[in-house]
PDB file of N, CA and C in Angstrom:
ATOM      1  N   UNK A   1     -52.606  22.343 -28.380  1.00  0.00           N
ATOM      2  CA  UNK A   1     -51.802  21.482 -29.211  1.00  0.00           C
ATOM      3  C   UNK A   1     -50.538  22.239 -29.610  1.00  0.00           C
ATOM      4  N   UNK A   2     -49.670  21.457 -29.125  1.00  0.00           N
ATOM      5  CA  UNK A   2     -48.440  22.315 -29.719  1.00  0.00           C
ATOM      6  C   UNK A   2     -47.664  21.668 -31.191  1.00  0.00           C
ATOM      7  N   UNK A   3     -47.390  22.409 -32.242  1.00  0.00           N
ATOM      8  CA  UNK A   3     -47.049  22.150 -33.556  1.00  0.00           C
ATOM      9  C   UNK A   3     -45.773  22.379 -33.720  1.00  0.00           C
ATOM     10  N   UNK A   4     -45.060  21.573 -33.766  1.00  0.00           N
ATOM     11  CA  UNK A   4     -43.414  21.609 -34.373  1.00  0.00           C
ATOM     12  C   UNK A   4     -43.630  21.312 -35.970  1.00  0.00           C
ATOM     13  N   UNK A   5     -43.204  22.614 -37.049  1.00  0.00           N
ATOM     14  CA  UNK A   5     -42.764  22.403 -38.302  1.00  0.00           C
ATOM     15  C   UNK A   5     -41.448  23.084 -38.876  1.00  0.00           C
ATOM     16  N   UNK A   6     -40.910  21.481 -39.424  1.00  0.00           N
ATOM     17  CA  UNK A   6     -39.905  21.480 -40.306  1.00  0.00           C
ATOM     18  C   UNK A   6     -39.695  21.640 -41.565  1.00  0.00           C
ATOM     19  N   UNK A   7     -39.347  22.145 -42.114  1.00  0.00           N
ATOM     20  CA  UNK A   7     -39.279  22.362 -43.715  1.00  0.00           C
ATOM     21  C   UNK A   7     -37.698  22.805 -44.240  1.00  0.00           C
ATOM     22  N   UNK A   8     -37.261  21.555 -45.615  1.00  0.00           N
ATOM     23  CA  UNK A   8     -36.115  22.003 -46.229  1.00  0.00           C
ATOM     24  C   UNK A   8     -36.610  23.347 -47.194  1.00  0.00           C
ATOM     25  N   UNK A   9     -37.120  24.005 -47.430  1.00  0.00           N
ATOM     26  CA  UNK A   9     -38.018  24.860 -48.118  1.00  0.00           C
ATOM     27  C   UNK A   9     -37.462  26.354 -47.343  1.00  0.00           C
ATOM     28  N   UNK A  10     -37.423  27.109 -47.925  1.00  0.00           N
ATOM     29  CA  UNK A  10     -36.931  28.370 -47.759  1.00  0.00           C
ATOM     30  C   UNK A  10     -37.599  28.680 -46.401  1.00  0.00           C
ATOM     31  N   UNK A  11     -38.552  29.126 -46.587  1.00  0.00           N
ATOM     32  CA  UNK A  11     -40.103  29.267 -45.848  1.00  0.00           C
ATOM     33  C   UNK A  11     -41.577  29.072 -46.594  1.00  0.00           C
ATOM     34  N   UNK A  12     -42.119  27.746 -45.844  1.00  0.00           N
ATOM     35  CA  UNK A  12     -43.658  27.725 -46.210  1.00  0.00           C
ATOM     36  C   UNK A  12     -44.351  28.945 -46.275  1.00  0.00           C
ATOM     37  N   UNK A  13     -45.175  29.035 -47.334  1.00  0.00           N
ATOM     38  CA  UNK A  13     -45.973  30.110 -47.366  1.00  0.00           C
ATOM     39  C   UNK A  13     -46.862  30.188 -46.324  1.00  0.00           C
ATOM     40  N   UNK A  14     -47.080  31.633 -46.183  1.00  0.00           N
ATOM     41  CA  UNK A  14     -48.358  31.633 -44.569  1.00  0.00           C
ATOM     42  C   UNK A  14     -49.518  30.964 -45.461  1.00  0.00           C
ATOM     43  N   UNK A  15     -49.821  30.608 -46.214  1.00  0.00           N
ATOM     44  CA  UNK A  15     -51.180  30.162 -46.459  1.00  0.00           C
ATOM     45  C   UNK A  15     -51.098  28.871 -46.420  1.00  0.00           C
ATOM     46  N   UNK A  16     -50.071  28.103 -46.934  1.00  0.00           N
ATOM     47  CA  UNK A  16     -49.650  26.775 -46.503  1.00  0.00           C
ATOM     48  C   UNK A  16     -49.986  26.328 -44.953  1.00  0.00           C
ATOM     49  N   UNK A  17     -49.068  27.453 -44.220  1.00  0.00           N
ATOM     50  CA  UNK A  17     -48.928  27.118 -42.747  1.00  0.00           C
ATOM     51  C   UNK A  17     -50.652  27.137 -42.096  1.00  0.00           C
ATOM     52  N   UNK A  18     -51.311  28.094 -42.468  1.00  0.00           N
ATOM     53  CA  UNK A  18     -52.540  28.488 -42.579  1.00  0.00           C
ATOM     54  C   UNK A  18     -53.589  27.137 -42.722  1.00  0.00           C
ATOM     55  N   UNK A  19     -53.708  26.726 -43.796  1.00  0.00           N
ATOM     56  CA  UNK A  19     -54.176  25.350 -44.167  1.00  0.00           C
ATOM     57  C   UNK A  19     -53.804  24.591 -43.110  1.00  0.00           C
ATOM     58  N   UNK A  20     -52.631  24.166 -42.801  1.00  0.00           N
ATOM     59  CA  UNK A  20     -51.647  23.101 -42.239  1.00  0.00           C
ATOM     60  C   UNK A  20     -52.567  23.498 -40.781  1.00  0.00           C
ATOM     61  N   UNK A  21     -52.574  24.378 -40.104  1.00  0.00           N
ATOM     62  CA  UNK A  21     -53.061  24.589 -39.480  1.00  0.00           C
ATOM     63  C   UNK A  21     -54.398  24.531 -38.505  1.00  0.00           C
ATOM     64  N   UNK A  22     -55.639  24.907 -39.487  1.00  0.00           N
ATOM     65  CA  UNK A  22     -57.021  24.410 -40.202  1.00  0.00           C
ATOM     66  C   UNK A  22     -57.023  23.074 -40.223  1.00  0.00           C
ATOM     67  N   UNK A  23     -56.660  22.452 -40.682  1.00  0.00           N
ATOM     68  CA  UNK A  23     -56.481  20.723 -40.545  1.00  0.00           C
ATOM     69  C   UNK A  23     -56.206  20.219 -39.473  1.00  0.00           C
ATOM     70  N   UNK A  24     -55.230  20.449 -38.721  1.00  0.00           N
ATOM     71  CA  UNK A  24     -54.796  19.748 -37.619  1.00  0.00           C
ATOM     72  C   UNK A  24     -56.135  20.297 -36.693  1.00  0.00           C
ATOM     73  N   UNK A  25     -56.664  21.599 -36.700  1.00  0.00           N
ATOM     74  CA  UNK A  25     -57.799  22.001 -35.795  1.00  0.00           C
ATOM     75  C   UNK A  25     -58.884  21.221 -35.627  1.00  0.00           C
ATOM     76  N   UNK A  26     -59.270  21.252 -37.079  1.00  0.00           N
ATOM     77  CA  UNK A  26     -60.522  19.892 -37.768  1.00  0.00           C
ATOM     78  C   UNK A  26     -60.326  18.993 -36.863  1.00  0.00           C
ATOM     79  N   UNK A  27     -59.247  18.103 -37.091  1.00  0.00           N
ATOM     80  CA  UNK A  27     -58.940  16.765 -36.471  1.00  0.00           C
ATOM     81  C   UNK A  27     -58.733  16.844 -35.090  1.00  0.00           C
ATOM     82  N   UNK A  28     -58.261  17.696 -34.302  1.00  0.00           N
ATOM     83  CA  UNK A  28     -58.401  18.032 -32.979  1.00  0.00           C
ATOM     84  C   UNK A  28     -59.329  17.799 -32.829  1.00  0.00           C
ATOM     85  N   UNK A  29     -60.363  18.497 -32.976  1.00  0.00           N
ATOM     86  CA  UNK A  29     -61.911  18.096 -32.753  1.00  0.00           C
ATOM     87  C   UNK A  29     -62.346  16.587 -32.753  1.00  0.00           C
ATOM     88  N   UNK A  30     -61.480  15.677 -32.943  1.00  0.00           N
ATOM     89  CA  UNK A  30     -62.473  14.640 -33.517  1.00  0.00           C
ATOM     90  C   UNK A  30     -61.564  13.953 -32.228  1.00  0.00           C
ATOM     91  N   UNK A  31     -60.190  14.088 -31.774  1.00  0.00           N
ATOM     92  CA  UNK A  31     -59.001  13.235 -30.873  1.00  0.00           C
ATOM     93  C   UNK A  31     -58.738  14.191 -30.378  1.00  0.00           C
ATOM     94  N   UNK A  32     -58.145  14.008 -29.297  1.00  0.00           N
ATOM     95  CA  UNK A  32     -57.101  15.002 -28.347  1.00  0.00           C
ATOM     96  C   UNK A  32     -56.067  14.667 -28.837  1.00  0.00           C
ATOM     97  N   UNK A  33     -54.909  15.899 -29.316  1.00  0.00           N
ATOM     98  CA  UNK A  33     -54.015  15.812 -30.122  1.00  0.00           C
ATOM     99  C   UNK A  33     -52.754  16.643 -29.089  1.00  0.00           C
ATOM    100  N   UNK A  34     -51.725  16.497 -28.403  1.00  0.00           N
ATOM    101  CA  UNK A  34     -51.012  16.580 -27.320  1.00  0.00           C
ATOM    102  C   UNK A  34     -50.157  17.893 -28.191  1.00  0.00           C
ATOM    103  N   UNK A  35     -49.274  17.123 -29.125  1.00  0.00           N
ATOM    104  CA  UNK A  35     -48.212  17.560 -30.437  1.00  0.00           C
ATOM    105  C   UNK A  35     -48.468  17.115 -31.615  1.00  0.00           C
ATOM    106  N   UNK A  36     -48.101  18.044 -32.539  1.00  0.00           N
ATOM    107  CA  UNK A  36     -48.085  17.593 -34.330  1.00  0.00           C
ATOM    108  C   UNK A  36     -46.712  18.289 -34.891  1.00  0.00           C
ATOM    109  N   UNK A  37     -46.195  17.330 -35.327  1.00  0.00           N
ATOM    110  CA  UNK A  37     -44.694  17.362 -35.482  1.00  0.00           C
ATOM    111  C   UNK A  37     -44.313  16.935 -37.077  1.00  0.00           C
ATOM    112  N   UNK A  38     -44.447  18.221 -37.895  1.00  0.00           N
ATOM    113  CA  UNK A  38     -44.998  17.989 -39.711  1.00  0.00           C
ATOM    114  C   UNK A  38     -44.032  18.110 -39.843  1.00  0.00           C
ATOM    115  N   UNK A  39     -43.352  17.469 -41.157  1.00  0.00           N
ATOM    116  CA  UNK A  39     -41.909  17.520 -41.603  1.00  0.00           C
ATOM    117  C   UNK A  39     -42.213  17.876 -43.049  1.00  0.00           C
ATOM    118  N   UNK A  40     -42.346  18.829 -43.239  1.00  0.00           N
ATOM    119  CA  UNK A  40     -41.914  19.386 -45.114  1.00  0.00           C
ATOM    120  C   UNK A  40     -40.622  19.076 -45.859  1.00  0.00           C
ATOM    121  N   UNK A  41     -40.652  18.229 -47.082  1.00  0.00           N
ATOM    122  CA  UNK A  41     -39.594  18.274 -48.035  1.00  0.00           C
ATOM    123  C   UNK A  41     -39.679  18.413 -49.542  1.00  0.00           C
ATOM    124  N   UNK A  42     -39.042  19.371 -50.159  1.00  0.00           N
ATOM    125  CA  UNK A  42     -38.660  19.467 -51.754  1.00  0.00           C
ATOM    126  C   UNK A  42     -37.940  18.807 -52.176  1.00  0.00           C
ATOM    127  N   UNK A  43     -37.810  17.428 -52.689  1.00  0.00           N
ATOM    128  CA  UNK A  43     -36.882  16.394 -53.202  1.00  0.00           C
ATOM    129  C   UNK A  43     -36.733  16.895 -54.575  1.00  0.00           C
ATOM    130  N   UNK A  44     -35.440  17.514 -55.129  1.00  0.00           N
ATOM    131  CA  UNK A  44     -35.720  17.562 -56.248  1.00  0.00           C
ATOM    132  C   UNK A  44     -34.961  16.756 -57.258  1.00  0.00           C
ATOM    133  N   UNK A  45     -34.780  15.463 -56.532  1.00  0.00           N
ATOM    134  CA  UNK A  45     -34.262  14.800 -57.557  1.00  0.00           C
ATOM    135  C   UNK A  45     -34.954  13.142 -57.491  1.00  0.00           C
ATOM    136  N   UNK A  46     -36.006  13.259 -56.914  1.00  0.00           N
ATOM    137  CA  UNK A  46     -37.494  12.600 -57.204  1.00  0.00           C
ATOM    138  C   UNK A  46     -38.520  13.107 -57.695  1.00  0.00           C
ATOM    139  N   UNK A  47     -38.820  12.499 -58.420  1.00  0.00           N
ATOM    140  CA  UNK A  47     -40.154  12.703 -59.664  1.00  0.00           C
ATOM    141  C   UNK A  47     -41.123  13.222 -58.641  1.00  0.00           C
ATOM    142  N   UNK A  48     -41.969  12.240 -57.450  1.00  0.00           N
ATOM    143  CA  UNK A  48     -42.848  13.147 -56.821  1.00  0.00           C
ATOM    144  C   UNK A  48     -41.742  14.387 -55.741  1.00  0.00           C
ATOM    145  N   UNK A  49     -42.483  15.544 -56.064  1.00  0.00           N
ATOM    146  CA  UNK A  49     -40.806  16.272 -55.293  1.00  0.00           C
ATOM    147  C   UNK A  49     -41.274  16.300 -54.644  1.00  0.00           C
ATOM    148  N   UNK A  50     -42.826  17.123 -53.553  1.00  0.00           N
ATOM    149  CA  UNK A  50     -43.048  17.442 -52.180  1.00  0.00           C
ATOM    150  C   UNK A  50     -43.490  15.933 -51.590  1.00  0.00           C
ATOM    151  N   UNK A  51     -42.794  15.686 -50.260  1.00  0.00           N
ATOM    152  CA  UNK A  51     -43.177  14.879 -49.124  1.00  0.00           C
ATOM    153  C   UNK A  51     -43.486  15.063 -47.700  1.00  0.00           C
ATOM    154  N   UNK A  52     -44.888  15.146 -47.300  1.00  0.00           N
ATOM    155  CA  UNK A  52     -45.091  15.388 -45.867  1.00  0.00           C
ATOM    156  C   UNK A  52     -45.326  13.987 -45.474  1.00  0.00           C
ATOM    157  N   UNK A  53     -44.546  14.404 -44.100  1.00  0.00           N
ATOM    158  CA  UNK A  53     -44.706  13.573 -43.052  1.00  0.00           C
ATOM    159  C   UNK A  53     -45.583  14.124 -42.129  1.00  0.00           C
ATOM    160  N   UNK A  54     -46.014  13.214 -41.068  1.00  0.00           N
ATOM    161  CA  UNK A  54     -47.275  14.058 -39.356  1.00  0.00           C
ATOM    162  C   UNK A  54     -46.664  12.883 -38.753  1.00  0.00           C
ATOM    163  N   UNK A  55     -46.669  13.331 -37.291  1.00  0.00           N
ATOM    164  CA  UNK A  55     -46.509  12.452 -36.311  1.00  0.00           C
ATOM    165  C   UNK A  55     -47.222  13.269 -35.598  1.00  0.00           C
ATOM    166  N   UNK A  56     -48.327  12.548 -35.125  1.00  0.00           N
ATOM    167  CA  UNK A  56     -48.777  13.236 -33.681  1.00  0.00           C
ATOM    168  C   UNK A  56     -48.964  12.075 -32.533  1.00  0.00           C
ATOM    169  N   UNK A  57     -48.578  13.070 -31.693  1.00  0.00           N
ATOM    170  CA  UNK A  57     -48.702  12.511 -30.326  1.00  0.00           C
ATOM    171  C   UNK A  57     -50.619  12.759 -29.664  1.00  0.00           C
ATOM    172  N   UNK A  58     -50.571  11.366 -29.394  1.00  0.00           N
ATOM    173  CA  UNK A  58     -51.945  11.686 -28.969  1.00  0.00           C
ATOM    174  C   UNK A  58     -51.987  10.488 -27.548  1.00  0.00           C
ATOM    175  N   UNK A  59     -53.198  10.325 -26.877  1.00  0.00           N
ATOM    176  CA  UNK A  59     -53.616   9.522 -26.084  1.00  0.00           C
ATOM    177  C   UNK A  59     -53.298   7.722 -26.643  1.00  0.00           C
ATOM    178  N   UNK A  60     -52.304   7.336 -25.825  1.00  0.00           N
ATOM    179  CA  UNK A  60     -52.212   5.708 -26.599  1.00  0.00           C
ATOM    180  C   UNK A  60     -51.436   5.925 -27.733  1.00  0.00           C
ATOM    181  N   UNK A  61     -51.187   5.122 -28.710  1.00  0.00           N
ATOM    182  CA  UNK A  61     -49.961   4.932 -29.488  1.00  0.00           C
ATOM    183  C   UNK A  61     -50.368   6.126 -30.400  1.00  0.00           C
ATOM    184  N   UNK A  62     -48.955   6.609 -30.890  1.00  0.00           N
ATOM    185  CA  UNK A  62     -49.047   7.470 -31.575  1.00  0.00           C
ATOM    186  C   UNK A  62     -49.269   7.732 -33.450  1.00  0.00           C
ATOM    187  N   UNK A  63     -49.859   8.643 -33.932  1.00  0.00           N
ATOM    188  CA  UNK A  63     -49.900   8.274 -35.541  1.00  0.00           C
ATOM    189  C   UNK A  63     -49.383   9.162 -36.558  1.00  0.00           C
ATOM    190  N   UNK A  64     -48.364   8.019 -37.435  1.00  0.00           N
ATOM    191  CA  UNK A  64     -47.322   8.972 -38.170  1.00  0.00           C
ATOM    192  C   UNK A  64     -48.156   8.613 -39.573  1.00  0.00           C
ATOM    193  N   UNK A  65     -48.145   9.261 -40.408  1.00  0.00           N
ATOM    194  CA  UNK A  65     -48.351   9.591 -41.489  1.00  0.00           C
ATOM    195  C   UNK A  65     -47.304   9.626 -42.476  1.00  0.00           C
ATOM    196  N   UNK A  66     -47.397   9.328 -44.020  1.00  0.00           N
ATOM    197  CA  UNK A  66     -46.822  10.135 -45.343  1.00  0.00           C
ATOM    198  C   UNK A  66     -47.003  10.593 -45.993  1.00  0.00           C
ATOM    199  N   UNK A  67     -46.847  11.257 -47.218  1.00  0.00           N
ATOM    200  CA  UNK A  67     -47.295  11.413 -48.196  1.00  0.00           C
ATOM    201  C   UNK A  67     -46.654  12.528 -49.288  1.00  0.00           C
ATOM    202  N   UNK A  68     -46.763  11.728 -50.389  1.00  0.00           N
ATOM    203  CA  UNK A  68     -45.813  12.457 -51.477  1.00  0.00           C
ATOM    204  C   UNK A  68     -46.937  12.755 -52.605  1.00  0.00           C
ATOM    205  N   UNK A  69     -46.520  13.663 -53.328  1.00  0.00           N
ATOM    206  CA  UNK A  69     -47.292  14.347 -54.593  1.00  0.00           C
ATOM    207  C   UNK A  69     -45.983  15.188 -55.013  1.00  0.00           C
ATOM    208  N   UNK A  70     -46.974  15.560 -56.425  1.00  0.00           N
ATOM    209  CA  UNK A  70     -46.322  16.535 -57.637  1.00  0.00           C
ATOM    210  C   UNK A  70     -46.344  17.837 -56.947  1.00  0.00           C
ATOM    211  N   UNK A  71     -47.235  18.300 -56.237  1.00  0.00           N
ATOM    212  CA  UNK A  71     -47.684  19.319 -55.713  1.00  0.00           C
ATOM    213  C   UNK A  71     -47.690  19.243 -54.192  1.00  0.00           C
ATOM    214  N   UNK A  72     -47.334  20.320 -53.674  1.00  0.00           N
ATOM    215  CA  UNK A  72     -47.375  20.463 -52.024  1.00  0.00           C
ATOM    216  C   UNK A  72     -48.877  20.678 -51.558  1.00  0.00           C
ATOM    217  N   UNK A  73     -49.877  21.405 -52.583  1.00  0.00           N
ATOM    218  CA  UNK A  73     -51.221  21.148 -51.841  1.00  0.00           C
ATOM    219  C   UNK A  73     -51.640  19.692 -52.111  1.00  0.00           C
ATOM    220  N   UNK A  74     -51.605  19.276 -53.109  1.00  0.00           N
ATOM    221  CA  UNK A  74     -51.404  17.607 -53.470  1.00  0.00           C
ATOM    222  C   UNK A  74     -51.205  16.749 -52.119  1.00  0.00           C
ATOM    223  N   UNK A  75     -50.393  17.517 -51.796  1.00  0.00           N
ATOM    224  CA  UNK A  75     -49.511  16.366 -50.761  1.00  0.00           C
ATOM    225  C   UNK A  75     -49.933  16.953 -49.444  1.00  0.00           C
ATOM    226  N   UNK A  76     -50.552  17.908 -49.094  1.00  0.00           N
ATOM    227  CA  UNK A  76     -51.290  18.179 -48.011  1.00  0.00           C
ATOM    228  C   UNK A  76     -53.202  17.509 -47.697  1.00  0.00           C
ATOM    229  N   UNK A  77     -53.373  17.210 -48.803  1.00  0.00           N
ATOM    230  CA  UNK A  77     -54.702  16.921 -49.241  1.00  0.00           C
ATOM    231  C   UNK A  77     -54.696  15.341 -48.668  1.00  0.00           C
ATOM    232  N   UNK A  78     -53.657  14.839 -49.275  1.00  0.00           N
ATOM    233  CA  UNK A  78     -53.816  13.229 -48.923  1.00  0.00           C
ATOM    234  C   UNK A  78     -53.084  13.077 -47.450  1.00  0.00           C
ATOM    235  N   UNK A  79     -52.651  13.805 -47.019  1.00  0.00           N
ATOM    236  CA  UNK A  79     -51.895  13.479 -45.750  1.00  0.00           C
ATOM    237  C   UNK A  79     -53.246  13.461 -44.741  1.00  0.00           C
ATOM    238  N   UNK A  80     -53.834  14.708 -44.894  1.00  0.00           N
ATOM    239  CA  UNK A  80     -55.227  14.877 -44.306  1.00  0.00           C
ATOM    240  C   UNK A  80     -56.019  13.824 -44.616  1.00  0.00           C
ATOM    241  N   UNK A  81     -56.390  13.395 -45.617  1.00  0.00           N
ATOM    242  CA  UNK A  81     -57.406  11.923 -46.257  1.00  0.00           C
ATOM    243  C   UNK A  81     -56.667  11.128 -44.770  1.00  0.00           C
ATOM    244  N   UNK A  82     -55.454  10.705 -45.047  1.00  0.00           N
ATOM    245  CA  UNK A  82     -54.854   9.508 -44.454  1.00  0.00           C
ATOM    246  C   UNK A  82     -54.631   9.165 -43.063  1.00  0.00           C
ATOM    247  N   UNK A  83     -54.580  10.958 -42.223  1.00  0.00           N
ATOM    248  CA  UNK A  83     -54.812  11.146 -41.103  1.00  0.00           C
ATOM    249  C   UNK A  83     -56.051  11.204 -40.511  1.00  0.00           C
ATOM    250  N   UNK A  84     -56.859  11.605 -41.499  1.00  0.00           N
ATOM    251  CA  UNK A  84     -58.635  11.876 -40.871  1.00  0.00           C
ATOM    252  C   UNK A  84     -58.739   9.856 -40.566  1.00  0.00           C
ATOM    253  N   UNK A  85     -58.330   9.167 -41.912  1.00  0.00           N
ATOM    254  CA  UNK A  85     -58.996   7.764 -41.957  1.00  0.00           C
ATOM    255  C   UNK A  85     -57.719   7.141 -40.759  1.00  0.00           C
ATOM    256  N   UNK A  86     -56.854   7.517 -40.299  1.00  0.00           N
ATOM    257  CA  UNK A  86     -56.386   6.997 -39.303  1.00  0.00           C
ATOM    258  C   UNK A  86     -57.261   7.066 -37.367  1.00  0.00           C
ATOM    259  N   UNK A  87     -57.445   8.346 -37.902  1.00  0.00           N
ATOM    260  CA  UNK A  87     -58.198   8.390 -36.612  1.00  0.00           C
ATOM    261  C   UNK A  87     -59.306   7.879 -36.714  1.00  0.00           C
ATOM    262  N   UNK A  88     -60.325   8.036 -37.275  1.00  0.00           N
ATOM    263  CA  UNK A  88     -61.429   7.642 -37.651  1.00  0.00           C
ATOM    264  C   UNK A  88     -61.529   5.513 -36.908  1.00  0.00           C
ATOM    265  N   UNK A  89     -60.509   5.205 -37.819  1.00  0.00           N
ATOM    266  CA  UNK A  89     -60.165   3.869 -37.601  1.00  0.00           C
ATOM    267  C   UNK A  89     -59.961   3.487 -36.445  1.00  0.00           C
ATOM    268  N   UNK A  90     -59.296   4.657 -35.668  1.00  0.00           N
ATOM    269  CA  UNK A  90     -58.913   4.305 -34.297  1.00  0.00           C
ATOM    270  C   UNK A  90     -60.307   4.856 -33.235  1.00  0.00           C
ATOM    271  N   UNK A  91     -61.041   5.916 -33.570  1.00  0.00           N
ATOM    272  CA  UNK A  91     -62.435   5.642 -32.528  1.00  0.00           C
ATOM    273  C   UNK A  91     -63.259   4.519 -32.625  1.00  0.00           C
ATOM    274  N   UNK A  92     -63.373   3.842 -34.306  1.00  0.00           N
ATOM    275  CA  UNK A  92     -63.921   2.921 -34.467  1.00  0.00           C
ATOM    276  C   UNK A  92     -63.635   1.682 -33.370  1.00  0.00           C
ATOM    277  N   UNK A  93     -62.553   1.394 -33.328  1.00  0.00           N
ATOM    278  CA  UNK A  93     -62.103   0.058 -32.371  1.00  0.00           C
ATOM    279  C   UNK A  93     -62.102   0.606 -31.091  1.00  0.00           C
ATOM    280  N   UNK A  94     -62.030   1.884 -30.675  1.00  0.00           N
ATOM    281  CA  UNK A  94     -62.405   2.239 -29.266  1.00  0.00           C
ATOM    282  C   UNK A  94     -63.925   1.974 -29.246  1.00  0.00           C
ATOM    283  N   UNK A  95     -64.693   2.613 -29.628  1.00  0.00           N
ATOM    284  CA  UNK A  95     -66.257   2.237 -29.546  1.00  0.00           C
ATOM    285  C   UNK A  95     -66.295   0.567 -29.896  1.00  0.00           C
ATOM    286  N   UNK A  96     -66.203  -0.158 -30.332  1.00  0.00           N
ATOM    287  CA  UNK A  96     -65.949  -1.588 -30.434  1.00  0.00           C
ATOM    288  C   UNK A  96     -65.563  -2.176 -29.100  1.00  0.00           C
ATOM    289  N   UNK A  97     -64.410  -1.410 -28.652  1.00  0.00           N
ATOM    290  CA  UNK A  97     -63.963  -2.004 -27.529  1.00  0.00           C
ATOM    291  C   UNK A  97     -64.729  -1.844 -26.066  1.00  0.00           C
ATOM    292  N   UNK A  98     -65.778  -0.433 -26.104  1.00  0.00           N
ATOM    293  CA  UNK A  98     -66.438  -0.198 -25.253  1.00  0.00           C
ATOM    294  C   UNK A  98     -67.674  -1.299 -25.308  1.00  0.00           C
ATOM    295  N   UNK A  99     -67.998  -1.112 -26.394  1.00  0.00           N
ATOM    296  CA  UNK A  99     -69.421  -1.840 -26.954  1.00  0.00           C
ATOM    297  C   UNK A  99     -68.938  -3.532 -26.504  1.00  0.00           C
ATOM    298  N   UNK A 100     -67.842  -4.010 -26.632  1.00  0.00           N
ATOM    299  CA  UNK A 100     -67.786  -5.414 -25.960  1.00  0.00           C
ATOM    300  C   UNK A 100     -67.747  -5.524 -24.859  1.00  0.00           C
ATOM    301  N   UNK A 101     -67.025  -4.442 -24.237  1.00  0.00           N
ATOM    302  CA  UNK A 101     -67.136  -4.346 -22.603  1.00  0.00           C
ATOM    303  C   UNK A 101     -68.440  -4.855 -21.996  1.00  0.00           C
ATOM    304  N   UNK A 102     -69.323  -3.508 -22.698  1.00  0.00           N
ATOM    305  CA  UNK A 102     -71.057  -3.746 -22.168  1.00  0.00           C
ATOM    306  C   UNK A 102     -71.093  -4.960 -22.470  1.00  0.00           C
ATOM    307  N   UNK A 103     -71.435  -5.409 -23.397  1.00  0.00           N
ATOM    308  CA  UNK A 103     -72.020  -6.701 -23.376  1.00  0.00           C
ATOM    309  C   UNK A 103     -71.463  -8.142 -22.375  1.00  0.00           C
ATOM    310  N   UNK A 104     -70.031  -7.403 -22.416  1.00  0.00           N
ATOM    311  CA  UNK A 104     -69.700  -9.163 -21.606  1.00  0.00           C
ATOM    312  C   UNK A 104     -70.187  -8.846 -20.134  1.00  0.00           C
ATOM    313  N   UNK A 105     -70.373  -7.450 -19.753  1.00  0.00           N
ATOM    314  CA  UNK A 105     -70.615  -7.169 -18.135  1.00  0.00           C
ATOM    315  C   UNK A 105     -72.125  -7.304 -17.927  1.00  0.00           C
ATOM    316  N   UNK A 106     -73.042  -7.530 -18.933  1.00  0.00           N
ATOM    317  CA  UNK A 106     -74.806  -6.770 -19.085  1.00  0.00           C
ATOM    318  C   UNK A 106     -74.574  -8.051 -18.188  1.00  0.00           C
ATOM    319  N   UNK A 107     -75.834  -7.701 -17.228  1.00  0.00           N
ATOM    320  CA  UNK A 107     -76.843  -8.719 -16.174  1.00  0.00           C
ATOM    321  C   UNK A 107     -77.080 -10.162 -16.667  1.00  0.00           C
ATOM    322  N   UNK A 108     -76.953 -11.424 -16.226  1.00  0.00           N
ATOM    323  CA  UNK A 108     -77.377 -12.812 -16.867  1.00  0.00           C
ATOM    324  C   UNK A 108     -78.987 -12.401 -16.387  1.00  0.00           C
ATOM    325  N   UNK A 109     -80.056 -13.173 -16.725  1.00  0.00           N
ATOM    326  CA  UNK A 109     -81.084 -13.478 -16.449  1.00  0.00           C
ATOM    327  C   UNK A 109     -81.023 -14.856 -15.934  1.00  0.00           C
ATOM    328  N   UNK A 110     -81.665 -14.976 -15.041  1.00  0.00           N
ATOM    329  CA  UNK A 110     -81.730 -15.957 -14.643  1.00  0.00           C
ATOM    330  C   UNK A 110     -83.509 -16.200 -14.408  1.00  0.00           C
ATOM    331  N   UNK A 111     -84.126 -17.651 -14.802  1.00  0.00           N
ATOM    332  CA  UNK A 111     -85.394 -17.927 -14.763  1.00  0.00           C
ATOM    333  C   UNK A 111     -86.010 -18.719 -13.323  1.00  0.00           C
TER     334      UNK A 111
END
């Protein structure tokens, strides 16, 4: 998986990047994940200041993410929630879609 990160931020801390990291691995595991292309921002003239973005490129359409908080682990926490329940959502309707397959192809009986 290759990871493109952006940040208006001086430099993310290695433990940030670290985490950031750890997460996308997690979720690898669950999808084949091609690219993850995270965009870090310090808004500081919005109330929630940190905003991550994810776009990853994966198999079939791709899934972008947001997420803002008070806090940058804040805002790493729910990006992950929102990305885990994106994928999640999306094996669901693949297994759905397999599972109708079978059935419309299973054998008729005939008496």
């Amino acid at each position: 998986m290759k990871l493109s990160l952006k940040s208006n931020l001086n430099q993310p801390s290695v433990k940030f990047s670290t985490q950031l990291r750890e997460k996308l691995a997690a979720l690898g595991k669950l999808l084949r994940i091609d690219e993850a292309r995270i965009v870090v921002e310090k808004r500081a003239e919005c109330s929630p200041a940190f905003r991550l973005s994810a776009h990853l490129v994966i198999p079939g359409p791709d899934i972008m993410v947001e997420s803002v908080d008070h806090t940058l682990r804040a805002a790493l926490q729910k990006l992950d929630g929102m990305l885990f329940a994106r994928i999640e959502k999306k094996r669901l309707k693949q297994s759905q879609k397999i599972l109708g397959r079978w059935q419309r192809t299973s054998p008729r009986v005939c008496t």
